[in-house]
Protein backbone atom coordinates (compact mmCIF):
# COMPACT_ATOMS: atom_id res chain seq x y z
CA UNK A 1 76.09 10.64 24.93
CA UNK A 2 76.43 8.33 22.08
CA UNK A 3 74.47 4.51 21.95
CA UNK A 4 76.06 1.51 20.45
CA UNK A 5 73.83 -0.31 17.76
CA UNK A 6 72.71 -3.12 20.15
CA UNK A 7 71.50 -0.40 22.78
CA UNK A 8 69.63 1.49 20.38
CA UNK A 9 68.12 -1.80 19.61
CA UNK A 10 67.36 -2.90 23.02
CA UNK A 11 66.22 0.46 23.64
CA UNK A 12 63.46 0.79 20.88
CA UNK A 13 62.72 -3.12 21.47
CA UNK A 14 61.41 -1.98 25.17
CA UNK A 15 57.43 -2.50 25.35
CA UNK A 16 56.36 1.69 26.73
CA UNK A 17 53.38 3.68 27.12
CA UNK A 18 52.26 7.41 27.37
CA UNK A 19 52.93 8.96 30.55
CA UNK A 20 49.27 10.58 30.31
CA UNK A 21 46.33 9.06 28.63
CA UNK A 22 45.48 12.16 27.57
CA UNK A 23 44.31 12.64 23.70
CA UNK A 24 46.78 13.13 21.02
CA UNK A 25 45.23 15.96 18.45
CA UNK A 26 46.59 15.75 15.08
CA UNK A 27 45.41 18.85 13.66
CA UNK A 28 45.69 21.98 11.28
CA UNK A 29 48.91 23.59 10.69
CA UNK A 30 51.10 25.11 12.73
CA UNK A 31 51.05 22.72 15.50
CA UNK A 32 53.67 21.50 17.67
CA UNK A 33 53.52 19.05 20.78
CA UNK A 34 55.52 16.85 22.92
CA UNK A 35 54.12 13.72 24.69
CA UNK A 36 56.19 11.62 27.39
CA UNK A 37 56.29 8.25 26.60
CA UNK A 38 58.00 6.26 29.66
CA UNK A 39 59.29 2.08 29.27
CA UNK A 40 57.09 -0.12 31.07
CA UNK A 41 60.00 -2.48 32.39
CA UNK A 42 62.39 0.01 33.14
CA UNK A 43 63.32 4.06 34.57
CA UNK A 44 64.11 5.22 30.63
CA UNK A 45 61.89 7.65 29.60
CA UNK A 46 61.16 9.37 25.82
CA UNK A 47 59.72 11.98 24.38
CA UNK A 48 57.52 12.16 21.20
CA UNK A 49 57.40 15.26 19.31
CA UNK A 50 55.24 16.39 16.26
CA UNK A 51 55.42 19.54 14.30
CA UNK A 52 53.61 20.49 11.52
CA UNK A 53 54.27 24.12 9.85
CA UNK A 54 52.03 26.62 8.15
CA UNK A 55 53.71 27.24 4.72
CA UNK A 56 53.39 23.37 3.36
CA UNK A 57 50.51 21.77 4.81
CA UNK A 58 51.43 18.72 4.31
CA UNK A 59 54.64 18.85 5.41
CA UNK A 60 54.99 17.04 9.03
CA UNK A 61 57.74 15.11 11.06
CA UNK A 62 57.45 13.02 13.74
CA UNK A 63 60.21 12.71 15.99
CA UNK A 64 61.05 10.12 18.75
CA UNK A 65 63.77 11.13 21.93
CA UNK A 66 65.34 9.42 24.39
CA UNK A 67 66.43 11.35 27.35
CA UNK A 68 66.04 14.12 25.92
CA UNK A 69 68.69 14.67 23.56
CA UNK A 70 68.96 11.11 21.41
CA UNK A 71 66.82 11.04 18.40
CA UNK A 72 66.22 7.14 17.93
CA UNK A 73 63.66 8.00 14.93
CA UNK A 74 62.25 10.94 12.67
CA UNK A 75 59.83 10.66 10.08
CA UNK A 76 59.86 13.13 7.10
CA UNK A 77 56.70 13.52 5.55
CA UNK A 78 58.80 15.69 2.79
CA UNK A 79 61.69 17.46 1.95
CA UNK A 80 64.89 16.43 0.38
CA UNK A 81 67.82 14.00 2.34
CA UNK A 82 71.13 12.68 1.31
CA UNK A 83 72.87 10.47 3.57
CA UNK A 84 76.93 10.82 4.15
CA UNK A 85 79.17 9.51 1.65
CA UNK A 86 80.55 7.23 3.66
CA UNK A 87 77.15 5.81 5.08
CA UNK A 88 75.27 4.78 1.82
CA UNK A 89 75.08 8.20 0.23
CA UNK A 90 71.41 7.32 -0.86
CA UNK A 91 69.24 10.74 -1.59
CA UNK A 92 65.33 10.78 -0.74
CA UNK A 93 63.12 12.99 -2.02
CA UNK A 94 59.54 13.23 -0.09
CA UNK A 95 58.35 11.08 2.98
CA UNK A 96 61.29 9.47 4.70
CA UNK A 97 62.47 8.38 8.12
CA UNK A 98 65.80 8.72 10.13
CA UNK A 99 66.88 5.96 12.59
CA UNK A 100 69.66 5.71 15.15
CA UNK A 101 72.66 4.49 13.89
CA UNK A 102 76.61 3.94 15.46
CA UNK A 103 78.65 7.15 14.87
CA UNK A 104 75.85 8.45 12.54
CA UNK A 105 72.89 9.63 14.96
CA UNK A 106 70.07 10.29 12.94
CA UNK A 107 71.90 11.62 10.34
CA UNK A 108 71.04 8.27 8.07
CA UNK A 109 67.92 7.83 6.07
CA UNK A 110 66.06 4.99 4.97
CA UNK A 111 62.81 4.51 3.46
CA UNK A 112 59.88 4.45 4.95
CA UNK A 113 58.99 1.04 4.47
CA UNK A 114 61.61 0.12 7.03
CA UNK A 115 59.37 0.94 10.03
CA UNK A 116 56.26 -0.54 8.11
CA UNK A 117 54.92 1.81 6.16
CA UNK A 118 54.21 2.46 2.52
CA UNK A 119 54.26 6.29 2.15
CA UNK A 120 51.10 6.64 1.42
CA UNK A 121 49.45 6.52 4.94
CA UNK A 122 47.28 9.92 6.31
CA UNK A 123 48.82 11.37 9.36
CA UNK A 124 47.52 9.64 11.91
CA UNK A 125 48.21 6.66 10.21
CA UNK A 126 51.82 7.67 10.25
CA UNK A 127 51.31 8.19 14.07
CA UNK A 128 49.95 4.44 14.57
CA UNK A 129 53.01 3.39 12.74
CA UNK A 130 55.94 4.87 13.94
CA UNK A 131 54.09 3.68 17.99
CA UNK A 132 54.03 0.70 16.42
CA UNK A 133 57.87 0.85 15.36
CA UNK A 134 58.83 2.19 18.63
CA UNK A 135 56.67 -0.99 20.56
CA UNK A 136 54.56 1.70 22.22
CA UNK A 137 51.67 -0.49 23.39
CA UNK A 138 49.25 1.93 25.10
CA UNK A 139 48.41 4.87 22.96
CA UNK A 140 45.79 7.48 24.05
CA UNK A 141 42.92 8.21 21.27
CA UNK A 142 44.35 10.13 18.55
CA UNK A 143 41.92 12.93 17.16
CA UNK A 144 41.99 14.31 13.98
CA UNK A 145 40.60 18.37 14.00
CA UNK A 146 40.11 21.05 11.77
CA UNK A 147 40.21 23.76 14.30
């Protein structure tokens, strides 16, 4: 299932929430979640994922679903992209983020300032800011741990 532009748009525009209020712990490496996040005006629901691996700590990605199977947005903490030739062709090297676009999916990079951010930001940080992106108004308390 493909979206048009001005659905993805509509769809990321939609005000949501987490399905449980339950904390979100942003910790040592390897971790990997997934959180439900549900629209607050309508039956769509998403899913958040996070995944940070053991080899390069602070290598992380944040990824944001609809239905399952539609990324609308990924953030990169690192690692190397190149869009297609026949989207920009632009190449990124470190923290980056993917959005949904027309007959691309999330195959298109763009920098992270696009969704707010400078690059710079700790993990949560990056957390706050991609909720913020994705209008997701009620977020439980994020916890950073070292165990």
């Amino acid at each position: 299932m493909a979206l048009t532009q001005a659905e993805f748009d509509y769809i990321i525009g939609l005000e949501k929430s987490f399905k449980e209020n339950e904390d979100i712990v942003v910790g040592p490496p390897p971790l990997k979640w997934s959180r439900e996040i549900i629209s607050n005006s309508t039956k769509d629901f998403f899913t958040l994922d996070f995944y940070r691996g053991s080899i390069e700590v602070r290598k992380h990605t944040y990824n944001k679903r609809f239905r399952n199977a539609i990324v609308l947005l990924r953030y990169d903490a690192m690692g190397r992209h190149t869009n297609p030739p026949e989207a920009d062709g632009a190449s990124f090297d470190g923290a980056h983020v993917h959005l949904y676009r027309e007959g691309f999916d999330d195959k298109w990079a763009f920098p992270v300032t696009s969704i707010g951010l400078s690059g710079t930001e700790s993990i949560d940080e990056v957390l706050a800011g991609v909720l913020r992106f994705c209008h997701v108004i009620t977020v439980p308390t994020v916890r950073l741990s070292l165990f």
